[in-house]
N, C-alpha and C. Protein backbone atom coordinates (compact mmCIF):
# COMPACT_ATOMS: atom_id res chain seq x y z
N UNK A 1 -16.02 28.91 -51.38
CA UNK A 1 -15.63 27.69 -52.05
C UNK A 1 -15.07 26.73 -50.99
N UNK A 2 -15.25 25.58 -51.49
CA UNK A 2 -14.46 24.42 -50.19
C UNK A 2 -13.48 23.88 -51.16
N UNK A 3 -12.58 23.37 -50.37
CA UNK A 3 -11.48 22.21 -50.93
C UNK A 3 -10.32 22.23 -49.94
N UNK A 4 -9.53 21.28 -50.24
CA UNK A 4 -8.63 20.89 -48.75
C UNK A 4 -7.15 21.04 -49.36
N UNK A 5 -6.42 21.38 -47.81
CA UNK A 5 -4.71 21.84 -47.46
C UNK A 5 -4.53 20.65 -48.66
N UNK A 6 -3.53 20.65 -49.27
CA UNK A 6 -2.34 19.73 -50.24
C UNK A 6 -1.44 19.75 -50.08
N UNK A 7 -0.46 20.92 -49.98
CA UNK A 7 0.56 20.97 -49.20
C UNK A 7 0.90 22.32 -48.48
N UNK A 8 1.92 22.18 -47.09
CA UNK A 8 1.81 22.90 -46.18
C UNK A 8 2.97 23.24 -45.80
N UNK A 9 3.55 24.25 -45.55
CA UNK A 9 4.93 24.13 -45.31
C UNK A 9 4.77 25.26 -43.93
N UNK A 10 5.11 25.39 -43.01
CA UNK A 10 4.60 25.79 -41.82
C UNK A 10 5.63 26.76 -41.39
N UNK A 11 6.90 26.12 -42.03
CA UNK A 11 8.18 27.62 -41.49
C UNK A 11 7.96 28.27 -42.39
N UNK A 12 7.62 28.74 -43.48
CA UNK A 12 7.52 29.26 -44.18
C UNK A 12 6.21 30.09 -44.27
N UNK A 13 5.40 29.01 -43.69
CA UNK A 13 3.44 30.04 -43.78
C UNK A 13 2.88 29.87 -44.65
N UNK A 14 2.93 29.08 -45.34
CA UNK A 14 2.07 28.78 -46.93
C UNK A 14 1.70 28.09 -47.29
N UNK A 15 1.01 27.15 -48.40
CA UNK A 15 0.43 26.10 -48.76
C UNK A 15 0.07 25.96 -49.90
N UNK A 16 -0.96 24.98 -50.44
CA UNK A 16 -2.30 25.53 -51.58
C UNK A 16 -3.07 24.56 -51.02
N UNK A 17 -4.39 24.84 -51.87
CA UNK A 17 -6.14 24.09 -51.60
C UNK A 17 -6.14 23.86 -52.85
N UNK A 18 -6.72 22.29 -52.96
CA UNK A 18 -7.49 21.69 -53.88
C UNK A 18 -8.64 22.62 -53.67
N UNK A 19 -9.20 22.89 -54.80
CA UNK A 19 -10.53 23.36 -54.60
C UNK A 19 -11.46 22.10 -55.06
N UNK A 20 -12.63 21.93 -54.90
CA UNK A 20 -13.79 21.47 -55.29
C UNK A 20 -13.99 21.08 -56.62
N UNK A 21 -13.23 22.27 -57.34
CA UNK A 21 -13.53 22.14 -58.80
C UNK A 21 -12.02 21.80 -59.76
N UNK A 22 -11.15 20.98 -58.63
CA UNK A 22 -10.25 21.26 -59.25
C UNK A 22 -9.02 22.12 -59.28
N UNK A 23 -9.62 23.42 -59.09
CA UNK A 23 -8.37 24.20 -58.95
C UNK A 23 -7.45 24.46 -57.89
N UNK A 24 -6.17 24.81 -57.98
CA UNK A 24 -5.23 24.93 -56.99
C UNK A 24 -5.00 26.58 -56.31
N UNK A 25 -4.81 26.53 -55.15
CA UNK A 25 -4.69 28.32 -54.80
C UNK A 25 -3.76 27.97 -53.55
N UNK A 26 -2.98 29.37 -53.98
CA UNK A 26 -1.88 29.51 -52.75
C UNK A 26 -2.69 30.09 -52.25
N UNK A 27 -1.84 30.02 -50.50
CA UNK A 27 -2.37 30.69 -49.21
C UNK A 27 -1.00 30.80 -48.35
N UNK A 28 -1.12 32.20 -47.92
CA UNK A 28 0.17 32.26 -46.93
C UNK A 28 -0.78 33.04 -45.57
N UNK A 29 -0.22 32.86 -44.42
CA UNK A 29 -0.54 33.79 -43.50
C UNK A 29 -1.73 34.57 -43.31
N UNK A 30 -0.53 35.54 -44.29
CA UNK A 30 -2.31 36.63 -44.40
C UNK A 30 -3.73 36.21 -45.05
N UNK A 31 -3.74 35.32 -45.69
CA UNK A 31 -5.13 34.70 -46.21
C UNK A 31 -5.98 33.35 -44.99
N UNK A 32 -5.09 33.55 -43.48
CA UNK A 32 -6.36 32.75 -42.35
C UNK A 32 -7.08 33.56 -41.69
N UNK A 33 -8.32 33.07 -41.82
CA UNK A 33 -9.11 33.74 -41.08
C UNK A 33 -9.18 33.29 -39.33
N UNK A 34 -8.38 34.14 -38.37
CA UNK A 34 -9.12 33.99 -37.15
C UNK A 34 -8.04 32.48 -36.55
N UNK A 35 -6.79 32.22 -37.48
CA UNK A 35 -6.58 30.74 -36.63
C UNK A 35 -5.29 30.45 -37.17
N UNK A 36 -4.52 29.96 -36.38
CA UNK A 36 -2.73 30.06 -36.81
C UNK A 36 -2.45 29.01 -37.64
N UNK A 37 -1.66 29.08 -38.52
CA UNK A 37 -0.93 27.52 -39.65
C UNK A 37 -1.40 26.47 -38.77
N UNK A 38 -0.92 26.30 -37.50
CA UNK A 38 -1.08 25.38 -36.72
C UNK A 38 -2.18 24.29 -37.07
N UNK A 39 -3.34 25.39 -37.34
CA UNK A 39 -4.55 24.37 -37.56
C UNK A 39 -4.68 23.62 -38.50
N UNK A 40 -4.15 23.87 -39.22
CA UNK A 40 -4.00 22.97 -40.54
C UNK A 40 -3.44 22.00 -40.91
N UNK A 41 -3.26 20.74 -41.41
CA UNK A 41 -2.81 19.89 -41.58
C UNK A 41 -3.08 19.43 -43.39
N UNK A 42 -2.35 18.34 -43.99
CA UNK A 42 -2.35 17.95 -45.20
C UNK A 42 -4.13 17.43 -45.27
N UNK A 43 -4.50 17.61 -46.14
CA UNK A 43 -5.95 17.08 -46.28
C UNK A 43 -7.31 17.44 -45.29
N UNK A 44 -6.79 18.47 -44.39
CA UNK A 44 -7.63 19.11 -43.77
C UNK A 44 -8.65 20.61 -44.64
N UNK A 45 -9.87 19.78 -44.28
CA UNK A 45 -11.01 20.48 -45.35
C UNK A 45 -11.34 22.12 -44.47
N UNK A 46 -11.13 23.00 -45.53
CA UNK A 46 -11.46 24.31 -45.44
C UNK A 46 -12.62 25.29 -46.60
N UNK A 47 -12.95 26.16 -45.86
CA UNK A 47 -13.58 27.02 -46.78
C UNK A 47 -12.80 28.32 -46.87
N UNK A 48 -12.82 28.67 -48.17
CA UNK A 48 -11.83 29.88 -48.55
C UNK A 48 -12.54 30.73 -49.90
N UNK A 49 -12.31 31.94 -50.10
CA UNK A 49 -12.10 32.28 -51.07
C UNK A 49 -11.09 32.57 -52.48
N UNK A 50 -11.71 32.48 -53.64
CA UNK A 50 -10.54 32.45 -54.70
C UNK A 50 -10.60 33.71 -55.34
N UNK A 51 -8.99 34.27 -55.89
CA UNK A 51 -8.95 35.43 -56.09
C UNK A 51 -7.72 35.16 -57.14
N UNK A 52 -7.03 35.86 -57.98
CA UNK A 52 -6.70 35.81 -58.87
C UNK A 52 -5.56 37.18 -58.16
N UNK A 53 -3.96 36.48 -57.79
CA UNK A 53 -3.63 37.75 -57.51
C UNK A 53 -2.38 37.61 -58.06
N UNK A 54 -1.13 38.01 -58.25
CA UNK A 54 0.22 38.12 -58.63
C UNK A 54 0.49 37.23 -59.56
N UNK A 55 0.47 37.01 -61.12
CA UNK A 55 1.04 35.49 -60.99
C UNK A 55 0.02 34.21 -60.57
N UNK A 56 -0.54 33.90 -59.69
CA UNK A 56 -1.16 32.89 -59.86
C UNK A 56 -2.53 33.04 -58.83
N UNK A 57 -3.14 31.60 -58.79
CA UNK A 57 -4.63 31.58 -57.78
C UNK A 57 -4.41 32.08 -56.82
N UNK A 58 -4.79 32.86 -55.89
CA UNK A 58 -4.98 32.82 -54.42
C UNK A 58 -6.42 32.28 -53.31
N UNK A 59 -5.84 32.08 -52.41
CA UNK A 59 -7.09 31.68 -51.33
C UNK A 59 -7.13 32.87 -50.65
N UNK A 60 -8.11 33.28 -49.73
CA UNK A 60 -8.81 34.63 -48.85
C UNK A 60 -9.32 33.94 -48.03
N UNK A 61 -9.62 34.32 -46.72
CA UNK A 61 -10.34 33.98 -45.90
C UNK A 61 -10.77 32.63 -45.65
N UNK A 62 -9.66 31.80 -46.00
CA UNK A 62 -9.18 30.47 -45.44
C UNK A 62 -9.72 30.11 -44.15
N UNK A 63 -10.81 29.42 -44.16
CA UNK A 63 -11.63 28.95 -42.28
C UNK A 63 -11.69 27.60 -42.33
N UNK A 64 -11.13 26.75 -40.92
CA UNK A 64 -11.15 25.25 -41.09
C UNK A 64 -12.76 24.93 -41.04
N UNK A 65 -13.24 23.75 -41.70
CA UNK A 65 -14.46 23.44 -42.01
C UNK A 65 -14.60 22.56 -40.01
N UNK A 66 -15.16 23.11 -39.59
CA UNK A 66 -15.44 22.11 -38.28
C UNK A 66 -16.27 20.80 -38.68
N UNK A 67 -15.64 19.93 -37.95
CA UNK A 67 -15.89 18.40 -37.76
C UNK A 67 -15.82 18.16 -39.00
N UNK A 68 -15.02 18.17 -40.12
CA UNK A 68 -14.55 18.17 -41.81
C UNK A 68 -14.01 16.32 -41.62
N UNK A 69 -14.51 15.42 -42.39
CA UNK A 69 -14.06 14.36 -42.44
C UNK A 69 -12.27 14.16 -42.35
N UNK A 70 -11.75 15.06 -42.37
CA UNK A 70 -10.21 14.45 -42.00
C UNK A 70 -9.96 14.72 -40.86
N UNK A 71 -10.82 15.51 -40.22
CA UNK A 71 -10.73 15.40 -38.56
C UNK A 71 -11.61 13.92 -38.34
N UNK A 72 -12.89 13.60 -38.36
CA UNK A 72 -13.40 12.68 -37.67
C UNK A 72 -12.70 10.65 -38.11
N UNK A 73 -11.95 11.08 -39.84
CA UNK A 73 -10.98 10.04 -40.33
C UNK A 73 -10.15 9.66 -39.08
N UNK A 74 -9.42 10.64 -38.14
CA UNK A 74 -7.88 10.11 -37.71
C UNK A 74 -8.33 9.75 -36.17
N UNK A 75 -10.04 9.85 -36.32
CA UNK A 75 -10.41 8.49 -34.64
C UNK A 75 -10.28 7.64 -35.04
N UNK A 76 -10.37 6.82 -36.07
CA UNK A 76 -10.55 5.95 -36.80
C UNK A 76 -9.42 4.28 -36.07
């Protein structure tokens, strides 16, 4: 599924994704694939999976979308 960071909180390790369709999913830590909080920013487009875990949505395997329009937006 695709959809982008919304919010990010970085001392902490966590976030959620708009998805595509709408829906919202947390992500902490353990759900990046291969790449530290660092990479992420508010409105930065990813692909992830959705999973249904504790309580509410989750994201899985959270990967930044390369050259994703909110990277090529901030040459602008």
């Amino acid at each position: 599924m695709r959809g982008s960071v919304t919010r990010l909180n970085e001392k902490l390790g966590c976030g959620f994704i708009l998805g595509q369709d709408g829906s919202e999913a947390y992500f902490d830590l353990s759900s990046l694939e291969g790449m530290d909080i660092r990479a992420l920013s508010i409105g930065k487009a990813v692909d992830y999976q959705e999973h249904f875990g504790h309580e509410r949505l989750r994201a899985a395997s959270v990967k930044v979308i390369p050259n994703s329009q909110s990277e090529s937006a901030s040459g602008s």
